[in-house]
C-alpha atoms as a PDB file:
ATOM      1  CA  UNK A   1     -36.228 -63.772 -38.181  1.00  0.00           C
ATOM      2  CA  UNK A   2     -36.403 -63.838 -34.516  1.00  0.00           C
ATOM      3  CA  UNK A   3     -36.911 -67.176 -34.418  1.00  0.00           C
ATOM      4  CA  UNK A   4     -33.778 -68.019 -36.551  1.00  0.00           C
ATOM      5  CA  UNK A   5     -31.597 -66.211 -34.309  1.00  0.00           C
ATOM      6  CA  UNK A   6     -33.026 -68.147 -31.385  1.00  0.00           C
ATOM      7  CA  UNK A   7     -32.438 -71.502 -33.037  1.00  0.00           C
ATOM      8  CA  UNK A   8     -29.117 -71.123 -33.204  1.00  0.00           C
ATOM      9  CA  UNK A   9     -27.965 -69.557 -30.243  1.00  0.00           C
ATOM     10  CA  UNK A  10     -28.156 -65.964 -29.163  1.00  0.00           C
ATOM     11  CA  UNK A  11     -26.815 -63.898 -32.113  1.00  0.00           C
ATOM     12  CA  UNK A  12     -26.396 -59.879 -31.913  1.00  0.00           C
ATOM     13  CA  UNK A  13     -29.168 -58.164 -33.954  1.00  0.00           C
ATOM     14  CA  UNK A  14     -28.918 -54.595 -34.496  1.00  0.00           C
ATOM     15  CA  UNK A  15     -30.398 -51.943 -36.720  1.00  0.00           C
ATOM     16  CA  UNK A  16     -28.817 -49.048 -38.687  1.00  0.00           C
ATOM     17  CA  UNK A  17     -27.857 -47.380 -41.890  1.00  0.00           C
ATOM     18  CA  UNK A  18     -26.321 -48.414 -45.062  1.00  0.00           C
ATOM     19  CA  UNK A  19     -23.795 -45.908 -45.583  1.00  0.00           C
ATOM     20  CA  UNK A  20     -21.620 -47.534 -48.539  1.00  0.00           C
ATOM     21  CA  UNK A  21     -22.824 -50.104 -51.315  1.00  0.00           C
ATOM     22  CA  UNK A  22     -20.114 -50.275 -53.615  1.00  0.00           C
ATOM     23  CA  UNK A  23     -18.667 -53.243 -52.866  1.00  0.00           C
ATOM     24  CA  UNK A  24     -20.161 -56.682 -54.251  1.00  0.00           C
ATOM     25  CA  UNK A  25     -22.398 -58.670 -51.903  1.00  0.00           C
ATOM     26  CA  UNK A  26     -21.071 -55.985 -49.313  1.00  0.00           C
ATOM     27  CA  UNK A  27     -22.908 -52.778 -47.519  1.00  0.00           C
ATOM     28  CA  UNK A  28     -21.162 -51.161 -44.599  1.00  0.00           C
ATOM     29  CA  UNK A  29     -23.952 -50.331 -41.895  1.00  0.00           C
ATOM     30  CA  UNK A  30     -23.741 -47.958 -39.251  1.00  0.00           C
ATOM     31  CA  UNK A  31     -25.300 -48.400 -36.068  1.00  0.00           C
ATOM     32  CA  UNK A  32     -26.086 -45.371 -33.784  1.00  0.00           C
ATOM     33  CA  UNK A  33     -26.758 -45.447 -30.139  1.00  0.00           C
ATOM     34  CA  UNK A  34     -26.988 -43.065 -27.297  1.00  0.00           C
ATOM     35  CA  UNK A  35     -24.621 -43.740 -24.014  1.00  0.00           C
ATOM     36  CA  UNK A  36     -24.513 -41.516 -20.862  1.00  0.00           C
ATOM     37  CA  UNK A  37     -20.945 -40.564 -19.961  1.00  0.00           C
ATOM     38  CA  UNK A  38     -19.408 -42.723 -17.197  1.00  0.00           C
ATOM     39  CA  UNK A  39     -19.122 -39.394 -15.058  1.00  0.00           C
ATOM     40  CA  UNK A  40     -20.846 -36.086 -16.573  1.00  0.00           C
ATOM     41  CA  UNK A  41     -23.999 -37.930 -17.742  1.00  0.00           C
ATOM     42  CA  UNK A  42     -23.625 -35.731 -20.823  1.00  0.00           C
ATOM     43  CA  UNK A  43     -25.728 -38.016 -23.088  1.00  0.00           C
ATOM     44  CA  UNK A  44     -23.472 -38.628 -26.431  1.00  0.00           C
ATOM     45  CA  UNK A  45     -23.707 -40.006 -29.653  1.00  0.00           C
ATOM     46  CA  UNK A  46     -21.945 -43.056 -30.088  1.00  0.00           C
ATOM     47  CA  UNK A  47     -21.507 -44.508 -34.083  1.00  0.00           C
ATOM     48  CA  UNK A  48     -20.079 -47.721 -35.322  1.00  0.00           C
ATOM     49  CA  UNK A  49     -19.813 -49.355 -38.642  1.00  0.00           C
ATOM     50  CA  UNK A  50     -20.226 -53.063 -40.260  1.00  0.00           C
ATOM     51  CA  UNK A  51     -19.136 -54.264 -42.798  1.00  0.00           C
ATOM     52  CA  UNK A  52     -22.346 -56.876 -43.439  1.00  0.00           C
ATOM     53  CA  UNK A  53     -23.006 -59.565 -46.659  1.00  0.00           C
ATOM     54  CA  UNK A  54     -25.662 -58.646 -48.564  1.00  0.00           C
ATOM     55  CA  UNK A  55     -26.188 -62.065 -51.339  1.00  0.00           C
ATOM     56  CA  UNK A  56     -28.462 -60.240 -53.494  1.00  0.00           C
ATOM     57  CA  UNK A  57     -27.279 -56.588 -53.617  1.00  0.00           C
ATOM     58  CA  UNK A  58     -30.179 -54.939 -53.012  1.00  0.00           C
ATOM     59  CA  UNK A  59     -29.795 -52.867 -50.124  1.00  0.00           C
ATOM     60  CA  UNK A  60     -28.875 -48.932 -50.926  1.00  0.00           C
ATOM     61  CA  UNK A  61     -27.664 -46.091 -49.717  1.00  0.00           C
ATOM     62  CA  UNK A  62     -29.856 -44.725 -47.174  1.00  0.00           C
ATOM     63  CA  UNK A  63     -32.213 -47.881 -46.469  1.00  0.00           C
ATOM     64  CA  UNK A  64     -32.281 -48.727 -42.575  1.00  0.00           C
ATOM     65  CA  UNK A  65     -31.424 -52.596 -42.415  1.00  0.00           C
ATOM     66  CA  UNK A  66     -31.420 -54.642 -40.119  1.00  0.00           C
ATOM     67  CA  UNK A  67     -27.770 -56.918 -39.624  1.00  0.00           C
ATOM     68  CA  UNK A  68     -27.106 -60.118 -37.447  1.00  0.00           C
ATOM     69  CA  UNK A  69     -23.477 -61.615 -36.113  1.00  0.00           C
ATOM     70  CA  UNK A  70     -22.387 -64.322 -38.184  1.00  0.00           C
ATOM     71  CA  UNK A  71     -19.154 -66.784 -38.554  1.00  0.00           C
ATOM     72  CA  UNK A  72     -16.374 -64.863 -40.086  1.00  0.00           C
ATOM     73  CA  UNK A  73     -17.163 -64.449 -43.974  1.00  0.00           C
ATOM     74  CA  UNK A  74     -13.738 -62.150 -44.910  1.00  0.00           C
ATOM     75  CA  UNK A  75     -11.468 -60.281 -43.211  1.00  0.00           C
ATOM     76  CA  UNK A  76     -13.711 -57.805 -42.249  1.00  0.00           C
ATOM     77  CA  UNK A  77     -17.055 -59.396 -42.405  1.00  0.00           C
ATOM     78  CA  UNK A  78     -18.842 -60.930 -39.618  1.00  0.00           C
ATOM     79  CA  UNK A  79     -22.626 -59.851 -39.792  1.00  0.00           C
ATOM     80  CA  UNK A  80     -25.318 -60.614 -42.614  1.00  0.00           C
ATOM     81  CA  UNK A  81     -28.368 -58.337 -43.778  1.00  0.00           C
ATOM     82  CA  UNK A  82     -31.082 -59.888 -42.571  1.00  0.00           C
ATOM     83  CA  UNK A  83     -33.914 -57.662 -44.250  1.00  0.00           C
ATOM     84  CA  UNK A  84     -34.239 -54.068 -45.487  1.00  0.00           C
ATOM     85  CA  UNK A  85     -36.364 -52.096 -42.510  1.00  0.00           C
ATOM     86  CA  UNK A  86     -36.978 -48.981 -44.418  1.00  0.00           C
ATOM     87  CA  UNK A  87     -35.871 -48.361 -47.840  1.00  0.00           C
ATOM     88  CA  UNK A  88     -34.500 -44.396 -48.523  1.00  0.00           C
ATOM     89  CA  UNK A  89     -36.546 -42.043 -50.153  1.00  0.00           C
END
């Protein structure tokens, strides 16, 4: 996986979870991180979602995937499941 990314070019990875799969070939991810505020420090949540191609439609609600940047597949679609982290329980 790594290695793909590497051999063509340096591609965002990031990791988060599938919070919609009810579209075909199509999960929307979201990806958490923490940031420190520019001024108070206060440490805050910050969420973001993808919409991500998923060829095979096996990724679910709940399962932690991991998604990479791709060329423009739709409208909204620029990033690709790459493989299935953690499936939900």
């Amino acid at each position: 996986m790594v290695e793909e990314a590497e051999a063509r070019g340096r591609r965002k990875v990031r990791v988060g979870v599938v919070v919609s799969d009810r579209m075909d070939k199509t999960v929307v991810v979201q990806v958490e991180d923490l940031r420190a505020h520019n001024l108070y420090r206060k440490v805050m949540r910050r969420r973001r979602r993808f919409q991500a191609h998923d060829e095979v439609n096996e990724c679910r609600n709940g399962d932690r995937v991991r998604i990479m940047e791709t060329r423009p597949l739709s409208r909204t679609k620029r990033w690709r499941v790459v493989e299935i982290v953690e499936r939900a329980r």
